[in-house]
N, C-alpha and C. Protein backbone atom coordinates (compact mmCIF):
# COMPACT_ATOMS: atom_id res chain seq x y z
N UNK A 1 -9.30 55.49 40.15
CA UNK A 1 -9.70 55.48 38.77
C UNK A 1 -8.59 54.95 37.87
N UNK A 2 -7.29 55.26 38.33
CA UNK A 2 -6.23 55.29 37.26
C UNK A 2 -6.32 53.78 37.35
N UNK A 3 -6.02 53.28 38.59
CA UNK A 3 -6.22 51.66 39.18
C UNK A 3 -6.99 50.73 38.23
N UNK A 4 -8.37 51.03 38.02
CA UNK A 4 -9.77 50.50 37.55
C UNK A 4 -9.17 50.42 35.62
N UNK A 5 -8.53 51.65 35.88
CA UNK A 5 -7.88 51.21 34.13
C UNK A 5 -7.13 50.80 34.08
N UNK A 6 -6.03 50.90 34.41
CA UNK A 6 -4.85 49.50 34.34
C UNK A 6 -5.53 47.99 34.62
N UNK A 7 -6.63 47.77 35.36
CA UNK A 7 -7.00 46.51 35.49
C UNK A 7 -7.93 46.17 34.46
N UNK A 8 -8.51 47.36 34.09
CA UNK A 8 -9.17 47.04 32.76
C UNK A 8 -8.34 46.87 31.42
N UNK A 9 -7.42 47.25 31.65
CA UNK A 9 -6.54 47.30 30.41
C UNK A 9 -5.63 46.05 30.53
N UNK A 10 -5.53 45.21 31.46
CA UNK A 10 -4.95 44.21 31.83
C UNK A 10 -5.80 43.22 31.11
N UNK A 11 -7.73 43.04 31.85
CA UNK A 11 -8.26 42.04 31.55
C UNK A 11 -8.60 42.52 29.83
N UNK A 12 -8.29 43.52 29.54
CA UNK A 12 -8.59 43.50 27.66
C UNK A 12 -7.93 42.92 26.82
N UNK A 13 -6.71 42.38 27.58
CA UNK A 13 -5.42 42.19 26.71
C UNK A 13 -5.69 40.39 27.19
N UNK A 14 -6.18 40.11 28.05
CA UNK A 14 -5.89 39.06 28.68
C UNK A 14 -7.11 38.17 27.57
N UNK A 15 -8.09 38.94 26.98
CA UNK A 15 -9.27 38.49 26.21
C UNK A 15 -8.73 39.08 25.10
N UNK A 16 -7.87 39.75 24.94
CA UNK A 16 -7.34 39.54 23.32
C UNK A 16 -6.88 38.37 22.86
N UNK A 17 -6.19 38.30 24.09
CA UNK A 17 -4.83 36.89 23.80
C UNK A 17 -5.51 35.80 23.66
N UNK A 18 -6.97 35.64 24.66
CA UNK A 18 -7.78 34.05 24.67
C UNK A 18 -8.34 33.78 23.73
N UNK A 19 -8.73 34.84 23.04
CA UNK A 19 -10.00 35.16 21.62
C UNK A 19 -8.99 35.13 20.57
N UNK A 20 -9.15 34.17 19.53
CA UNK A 20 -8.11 34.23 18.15
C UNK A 20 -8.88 34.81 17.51
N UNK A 21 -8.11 35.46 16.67
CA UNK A 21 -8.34 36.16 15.32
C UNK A 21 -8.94 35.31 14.74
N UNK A 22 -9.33 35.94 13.44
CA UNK A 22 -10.38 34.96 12.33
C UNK A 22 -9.57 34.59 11.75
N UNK A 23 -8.21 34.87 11.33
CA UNK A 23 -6.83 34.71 11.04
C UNK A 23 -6.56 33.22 11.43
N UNK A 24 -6.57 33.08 12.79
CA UNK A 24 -5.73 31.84 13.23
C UNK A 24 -6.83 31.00 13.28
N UNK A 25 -8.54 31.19 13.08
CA UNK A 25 -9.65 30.44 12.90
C UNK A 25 -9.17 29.53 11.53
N UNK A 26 -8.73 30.83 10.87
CA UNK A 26 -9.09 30.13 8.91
C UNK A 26 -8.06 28.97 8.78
N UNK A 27 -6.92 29.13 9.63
CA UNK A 27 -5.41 28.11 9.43
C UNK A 27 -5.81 26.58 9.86
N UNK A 28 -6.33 25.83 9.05
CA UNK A 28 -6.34 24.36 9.55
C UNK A 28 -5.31 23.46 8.74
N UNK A 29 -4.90 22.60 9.68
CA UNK A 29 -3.78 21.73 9.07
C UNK A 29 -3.93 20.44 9.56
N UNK A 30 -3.88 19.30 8.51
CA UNK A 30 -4.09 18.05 8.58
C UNK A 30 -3.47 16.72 8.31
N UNK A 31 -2.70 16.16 9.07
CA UNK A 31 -1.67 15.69 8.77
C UNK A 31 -2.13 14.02 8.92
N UNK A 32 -2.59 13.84 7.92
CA UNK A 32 -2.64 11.48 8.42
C UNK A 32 -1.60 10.85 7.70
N UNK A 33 -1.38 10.29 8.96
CA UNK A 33 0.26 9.54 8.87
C UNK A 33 -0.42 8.13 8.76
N UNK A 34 -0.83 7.49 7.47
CA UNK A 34 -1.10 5.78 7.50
C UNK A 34 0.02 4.76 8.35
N UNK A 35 1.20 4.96 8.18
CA UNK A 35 1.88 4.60 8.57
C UNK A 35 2.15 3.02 8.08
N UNK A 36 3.55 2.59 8.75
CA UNK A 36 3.75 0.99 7.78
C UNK A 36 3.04 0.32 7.78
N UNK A 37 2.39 -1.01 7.07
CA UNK A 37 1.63 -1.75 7.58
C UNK A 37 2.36 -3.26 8.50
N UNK A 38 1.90 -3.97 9.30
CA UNK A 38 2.66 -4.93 9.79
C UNK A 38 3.77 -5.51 8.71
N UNK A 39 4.72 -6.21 9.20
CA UNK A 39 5.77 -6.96 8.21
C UNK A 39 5.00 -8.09 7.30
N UNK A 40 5.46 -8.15 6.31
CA UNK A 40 4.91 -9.32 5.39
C UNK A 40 5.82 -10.69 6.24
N UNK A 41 5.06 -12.16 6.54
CA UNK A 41 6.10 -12.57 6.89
C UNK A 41 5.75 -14.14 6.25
N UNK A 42 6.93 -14.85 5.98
CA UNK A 42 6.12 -15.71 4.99
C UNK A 42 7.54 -16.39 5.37
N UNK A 43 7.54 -18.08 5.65
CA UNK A 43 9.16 -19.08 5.85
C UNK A 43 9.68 -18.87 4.34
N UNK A 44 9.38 -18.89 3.03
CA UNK A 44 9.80 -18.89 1.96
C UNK A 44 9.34 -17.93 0.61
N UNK A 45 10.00 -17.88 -0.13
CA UNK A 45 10.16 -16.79 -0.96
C UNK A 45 8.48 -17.36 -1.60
N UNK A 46 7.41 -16.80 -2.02
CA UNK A 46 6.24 -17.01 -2.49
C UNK A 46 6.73 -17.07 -4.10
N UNK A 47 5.46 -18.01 -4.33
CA UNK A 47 5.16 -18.40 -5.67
C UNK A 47 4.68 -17.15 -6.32
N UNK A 48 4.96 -17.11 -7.67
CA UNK A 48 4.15 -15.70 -8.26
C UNK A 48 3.71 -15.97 -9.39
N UNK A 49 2.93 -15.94 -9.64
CA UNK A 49 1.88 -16.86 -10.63
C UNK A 49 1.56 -15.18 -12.01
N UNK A 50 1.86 -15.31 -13.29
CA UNK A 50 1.02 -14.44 -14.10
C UNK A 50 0.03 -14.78 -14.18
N UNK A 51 -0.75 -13.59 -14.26
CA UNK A 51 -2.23 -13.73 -14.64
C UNK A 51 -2.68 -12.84 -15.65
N UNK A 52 -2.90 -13.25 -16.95
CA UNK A 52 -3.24 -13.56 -18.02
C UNK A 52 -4.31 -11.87 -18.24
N UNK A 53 -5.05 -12.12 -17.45
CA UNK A 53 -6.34 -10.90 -17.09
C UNK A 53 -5.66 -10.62 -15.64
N UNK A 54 -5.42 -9.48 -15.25
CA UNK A 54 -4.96 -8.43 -15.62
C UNK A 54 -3.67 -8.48 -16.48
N UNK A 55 -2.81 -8.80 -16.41
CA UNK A 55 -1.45 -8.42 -17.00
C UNK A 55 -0.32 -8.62 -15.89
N UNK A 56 -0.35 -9.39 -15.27
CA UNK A 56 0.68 -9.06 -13.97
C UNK A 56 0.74 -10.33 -12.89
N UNK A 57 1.90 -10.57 -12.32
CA UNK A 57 2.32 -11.32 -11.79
C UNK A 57 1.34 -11.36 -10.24
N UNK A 58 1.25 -12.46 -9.40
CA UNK A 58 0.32 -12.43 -7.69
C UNK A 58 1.06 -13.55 -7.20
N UNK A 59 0.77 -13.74 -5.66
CA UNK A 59 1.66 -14.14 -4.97
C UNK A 59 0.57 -15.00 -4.41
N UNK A 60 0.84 -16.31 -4.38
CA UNK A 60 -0.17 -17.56 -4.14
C UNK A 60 0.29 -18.67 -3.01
N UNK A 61 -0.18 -18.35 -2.25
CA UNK A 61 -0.12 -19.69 -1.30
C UNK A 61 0.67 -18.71 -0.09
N UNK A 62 0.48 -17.55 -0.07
CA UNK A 62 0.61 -16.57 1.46
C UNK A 62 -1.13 -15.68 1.87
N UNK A 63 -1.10 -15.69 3.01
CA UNK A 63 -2.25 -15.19 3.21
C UNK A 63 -1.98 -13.31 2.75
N UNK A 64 -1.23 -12.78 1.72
CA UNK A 64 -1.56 -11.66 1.69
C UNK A 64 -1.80 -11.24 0.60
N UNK A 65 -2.15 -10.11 0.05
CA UNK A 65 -2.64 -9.68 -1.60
C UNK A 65 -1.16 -8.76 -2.03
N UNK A 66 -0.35 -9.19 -2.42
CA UNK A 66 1.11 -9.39 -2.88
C UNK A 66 0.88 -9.32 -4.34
N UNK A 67 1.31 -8.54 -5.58
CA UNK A 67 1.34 -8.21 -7.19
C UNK A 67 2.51 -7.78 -7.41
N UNK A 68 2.92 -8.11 -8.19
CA UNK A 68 4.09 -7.77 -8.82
C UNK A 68 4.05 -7.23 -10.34
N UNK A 69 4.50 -5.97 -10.24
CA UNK A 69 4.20 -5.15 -11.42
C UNK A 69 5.50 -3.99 -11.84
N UNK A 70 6.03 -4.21 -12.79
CA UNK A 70 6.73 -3.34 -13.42
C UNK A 70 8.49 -3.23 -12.23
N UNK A 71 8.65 -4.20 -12.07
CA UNK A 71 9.62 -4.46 -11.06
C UNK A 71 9.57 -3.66 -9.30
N UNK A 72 8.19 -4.26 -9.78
CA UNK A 72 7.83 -3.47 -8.13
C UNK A 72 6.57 -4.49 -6.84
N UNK A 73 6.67 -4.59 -6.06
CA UNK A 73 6.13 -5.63 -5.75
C UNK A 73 4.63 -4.61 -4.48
N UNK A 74 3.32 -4.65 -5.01
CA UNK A 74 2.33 -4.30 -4.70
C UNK A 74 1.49 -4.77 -3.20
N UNK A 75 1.44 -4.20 -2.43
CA UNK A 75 0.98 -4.84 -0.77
C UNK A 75 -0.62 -3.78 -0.80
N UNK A 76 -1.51 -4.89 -0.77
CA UNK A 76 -2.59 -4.18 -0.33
C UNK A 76 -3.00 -4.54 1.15
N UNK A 77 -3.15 -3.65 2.40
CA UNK A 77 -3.23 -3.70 3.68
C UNK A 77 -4.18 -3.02 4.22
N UNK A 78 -5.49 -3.41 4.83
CA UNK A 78 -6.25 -2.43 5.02
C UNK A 78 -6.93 -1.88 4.55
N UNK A 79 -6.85 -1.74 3.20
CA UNK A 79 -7.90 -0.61 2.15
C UNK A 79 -6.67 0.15 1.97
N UNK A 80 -5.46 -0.08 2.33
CA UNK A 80 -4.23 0.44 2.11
C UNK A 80 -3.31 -0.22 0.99
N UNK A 81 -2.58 0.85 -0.37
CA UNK A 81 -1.63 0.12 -0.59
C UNK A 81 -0.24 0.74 -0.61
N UNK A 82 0.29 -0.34 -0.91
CA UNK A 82 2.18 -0.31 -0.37
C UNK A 82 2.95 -0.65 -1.60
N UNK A 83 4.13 -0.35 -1.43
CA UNK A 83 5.23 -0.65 -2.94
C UNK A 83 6.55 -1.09 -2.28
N UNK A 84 7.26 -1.71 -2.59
CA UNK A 84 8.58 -1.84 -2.36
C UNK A 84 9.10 -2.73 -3.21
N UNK A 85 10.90 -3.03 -3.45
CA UNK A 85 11.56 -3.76 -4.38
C UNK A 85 11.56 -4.82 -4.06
N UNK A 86 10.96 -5.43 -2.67
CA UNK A 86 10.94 -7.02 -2.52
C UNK A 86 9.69 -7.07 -1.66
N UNK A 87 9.36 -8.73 -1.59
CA UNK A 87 8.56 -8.67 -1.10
C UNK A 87 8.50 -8.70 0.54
N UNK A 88 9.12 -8.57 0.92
CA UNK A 88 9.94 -8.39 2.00
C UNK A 88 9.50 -7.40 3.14
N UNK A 89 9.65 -5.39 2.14
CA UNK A 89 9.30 -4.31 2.00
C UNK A 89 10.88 -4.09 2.38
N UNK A 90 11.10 -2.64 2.76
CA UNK A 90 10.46 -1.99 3.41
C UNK A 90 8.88 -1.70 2.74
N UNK A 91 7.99 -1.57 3.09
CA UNK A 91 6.98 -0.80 2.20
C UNK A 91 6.27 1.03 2.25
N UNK A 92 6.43 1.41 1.42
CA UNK A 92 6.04 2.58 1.50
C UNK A 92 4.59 2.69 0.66
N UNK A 93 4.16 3.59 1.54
CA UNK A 93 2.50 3.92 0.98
C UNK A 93 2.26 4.42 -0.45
N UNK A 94 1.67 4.11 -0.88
CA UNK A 94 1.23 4.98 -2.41
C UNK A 94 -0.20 4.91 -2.44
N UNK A 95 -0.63 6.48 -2.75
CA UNK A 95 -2.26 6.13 -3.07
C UNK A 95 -2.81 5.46 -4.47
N UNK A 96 -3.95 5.45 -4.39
CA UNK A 96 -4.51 4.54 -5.36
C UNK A 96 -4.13 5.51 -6.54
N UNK A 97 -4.39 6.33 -7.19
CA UNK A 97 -3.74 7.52 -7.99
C UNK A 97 -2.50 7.02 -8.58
N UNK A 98 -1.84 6.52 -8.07
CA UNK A 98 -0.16 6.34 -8.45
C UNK A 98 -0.01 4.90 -8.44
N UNK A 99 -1.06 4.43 -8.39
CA UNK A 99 -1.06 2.55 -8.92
C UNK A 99 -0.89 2.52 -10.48
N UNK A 100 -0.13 1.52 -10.50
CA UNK A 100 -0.25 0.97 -12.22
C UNK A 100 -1.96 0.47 -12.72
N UNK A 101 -2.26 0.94 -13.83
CA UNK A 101 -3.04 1.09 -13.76
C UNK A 101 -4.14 -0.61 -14.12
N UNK A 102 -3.45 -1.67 -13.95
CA UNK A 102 -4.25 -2.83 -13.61
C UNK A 102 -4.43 -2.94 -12.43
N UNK A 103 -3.92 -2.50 -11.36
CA UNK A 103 -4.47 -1.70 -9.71
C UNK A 103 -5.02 -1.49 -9.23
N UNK A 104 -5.18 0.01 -10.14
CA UNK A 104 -6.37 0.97 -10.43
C UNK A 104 -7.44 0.34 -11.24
N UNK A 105 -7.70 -0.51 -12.04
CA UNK A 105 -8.98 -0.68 -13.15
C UNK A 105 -9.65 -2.34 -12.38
N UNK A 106 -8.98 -3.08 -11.45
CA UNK A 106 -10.16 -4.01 -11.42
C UNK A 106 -9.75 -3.92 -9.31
N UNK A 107 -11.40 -3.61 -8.86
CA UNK A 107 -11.35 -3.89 -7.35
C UNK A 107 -10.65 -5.62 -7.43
N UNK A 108 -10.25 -5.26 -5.95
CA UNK A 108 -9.56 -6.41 -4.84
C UNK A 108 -10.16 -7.82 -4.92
N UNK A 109 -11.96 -7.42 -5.04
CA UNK A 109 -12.28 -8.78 -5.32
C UNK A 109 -11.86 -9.43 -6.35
N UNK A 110 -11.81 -8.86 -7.65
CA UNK A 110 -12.07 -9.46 -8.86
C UNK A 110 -10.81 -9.90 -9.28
N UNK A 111 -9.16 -9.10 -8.62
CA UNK A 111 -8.06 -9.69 -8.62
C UNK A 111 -7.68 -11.12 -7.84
N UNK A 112 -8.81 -10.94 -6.48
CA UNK A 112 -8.46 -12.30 -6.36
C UNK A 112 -9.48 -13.56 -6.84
N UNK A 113 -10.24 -13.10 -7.22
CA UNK A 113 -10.89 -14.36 -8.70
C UNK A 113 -9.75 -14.61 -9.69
N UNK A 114 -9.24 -13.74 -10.25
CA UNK A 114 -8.13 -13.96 -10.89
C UNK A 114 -6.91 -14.69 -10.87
N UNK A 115 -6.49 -14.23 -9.17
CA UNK A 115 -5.17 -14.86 -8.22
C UNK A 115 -5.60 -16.36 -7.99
N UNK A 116 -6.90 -16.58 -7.50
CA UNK A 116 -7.73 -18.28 -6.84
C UNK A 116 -7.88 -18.78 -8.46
N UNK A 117 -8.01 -18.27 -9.63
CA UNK A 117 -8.88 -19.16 -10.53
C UNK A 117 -6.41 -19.71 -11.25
N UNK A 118 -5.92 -19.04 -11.37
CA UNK A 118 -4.88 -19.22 -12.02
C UNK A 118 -4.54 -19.89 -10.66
N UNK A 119 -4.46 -20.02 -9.43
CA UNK A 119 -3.65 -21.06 -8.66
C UNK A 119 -3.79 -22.62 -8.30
N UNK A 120 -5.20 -22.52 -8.49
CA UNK A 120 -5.93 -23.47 -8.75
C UNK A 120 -5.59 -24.85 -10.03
N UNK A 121 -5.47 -23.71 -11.21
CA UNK A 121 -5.06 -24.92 -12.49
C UNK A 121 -3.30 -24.55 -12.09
N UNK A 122 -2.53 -24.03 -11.22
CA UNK A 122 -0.91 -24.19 -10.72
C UNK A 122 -0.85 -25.49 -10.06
N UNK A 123 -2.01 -25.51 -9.03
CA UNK A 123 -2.19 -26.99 -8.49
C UNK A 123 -2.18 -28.06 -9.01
N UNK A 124 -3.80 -28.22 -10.11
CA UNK A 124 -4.10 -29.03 -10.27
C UNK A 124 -3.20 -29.48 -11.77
N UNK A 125 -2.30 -28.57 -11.80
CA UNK A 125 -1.31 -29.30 -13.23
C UNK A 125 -0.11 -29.64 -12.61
N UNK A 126 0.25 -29.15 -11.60
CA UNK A 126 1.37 -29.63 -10.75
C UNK A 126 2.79 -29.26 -11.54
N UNK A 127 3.84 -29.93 -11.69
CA UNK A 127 4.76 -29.81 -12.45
C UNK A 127 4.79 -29.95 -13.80
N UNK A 128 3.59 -29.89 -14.54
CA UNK A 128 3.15 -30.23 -15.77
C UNK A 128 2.46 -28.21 -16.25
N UNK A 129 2.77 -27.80 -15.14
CA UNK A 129 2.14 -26.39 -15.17
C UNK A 129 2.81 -25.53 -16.56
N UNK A 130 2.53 -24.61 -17.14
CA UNK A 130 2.95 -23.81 -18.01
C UNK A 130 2.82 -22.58 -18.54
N UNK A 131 1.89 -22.27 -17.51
CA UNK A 131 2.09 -20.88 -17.02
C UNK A 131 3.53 -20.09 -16.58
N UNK A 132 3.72 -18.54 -16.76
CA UNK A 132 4.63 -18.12 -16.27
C UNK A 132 4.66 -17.94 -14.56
N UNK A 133 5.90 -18.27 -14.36
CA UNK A 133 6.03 -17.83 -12.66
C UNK A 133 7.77 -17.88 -12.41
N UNK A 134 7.93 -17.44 -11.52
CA UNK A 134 9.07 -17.26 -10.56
C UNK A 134 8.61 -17.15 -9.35
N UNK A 135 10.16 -17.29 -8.26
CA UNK A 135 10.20 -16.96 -6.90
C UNK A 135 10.08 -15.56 -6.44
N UNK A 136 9.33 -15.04 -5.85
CA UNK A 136 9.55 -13.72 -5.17
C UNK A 136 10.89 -13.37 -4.41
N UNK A 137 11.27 -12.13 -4.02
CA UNK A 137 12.79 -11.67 -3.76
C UNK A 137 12.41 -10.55 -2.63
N UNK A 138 13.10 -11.22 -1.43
CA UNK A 138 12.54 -10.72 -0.44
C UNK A 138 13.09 -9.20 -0.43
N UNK A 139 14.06 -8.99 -1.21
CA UNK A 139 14.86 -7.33 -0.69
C UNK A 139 14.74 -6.67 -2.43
N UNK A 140 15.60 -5.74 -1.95
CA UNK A 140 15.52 -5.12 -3.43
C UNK A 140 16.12 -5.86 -4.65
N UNK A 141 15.51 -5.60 -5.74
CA UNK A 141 15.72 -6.37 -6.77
C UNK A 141 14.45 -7.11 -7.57
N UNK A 142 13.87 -7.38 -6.45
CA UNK A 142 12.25 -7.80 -7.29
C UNK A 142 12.63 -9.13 -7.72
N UNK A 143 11.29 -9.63 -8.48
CA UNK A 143 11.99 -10.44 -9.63
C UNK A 143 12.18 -10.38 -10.83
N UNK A 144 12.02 -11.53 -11.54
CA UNK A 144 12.91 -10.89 -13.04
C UNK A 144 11.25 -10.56 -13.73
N UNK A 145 10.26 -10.76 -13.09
CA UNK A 145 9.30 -10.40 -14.35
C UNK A 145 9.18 -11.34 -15.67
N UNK A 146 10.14 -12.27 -15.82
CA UNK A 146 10.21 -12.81 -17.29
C UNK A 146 9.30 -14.05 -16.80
N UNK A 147 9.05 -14.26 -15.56
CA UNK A 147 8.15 -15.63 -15.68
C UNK A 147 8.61 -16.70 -16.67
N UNK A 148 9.87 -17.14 -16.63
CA UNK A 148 9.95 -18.22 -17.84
C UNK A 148 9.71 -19.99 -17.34
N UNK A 149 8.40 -19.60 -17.56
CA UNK A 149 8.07 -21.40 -17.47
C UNK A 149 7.65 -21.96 -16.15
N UNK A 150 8.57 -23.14 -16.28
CA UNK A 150 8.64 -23.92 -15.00
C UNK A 150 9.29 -23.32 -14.26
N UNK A 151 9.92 -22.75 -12.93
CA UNK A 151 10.62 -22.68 -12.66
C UNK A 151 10.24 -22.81 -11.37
């Protein structure tokens, strides 16, 4: 008998331990790591064209969606976006929440109607252009933002 309870008292403990509490039911934790997106990689520093509508500098003639805003240079990847001081990166994630808010106020398409319709008259005026632009800056430092002219 004494036997039959120690083994019962063995397998009670053994189904305590397997069975969680409602305790360790309620504890959920969720961790998504987006992680970097591939390297931006481009032979030369990109053109950066202002655009008029929204307010803010884009990066023309690389296959990526590259903005430059408030000395910070904008990577959209994925349905993902990114920030860093060049265009270069490193890039770190930021949600849409913490975008400047020409970012935040017109979807992806309608920036690049914006990016194709201003690169377009960059082309077709050639060095006669007069729009603002500068070179992009692959590391920290950005660019100057002043867009002055030709350059």
């Amino acid at each position: 008998m004494v036997r039959n309870l120690a083994i019962l008292a063995v397998a009670m403990g053994a189904v305590c331990v397997l069975v969680p509490t409602a305790s360790a039911l309620a504890q959920v934790s969720i961790n998504v790591n987006i992680g970097a997106p591939p390297p931006v990689v481009v032979h030369s520093p990109p053109t950066m064209l202002f655009l008029p509508e929204p307010g803010f500098y884009v990066a023309v003639g690389v296959p990526y969606d590259i903005y430059f805003i408030g000395g910070r240079y904008y990577y959209l990847h994925d349905d993902h976006w990114f920030w860093a001081s060049g265009y270069g990166g490193p890039w770190v994630h930021v949600g849409h929440s913490a975008l400047p808010p020409g970012l935040q106020k017109f979807k992806i398409d309608r920036l690049r109607t914006f990016r194709d319709r201003e690169h377009q008259i960059f082309v077709n005026q050639g060095p006669d252009f007069r729009g603002r632009r500068f070179r992009a800056v692959a590391g920290p430092g950005g660019g100057n933002g002043r867009g002055r002219g030709n350059r």
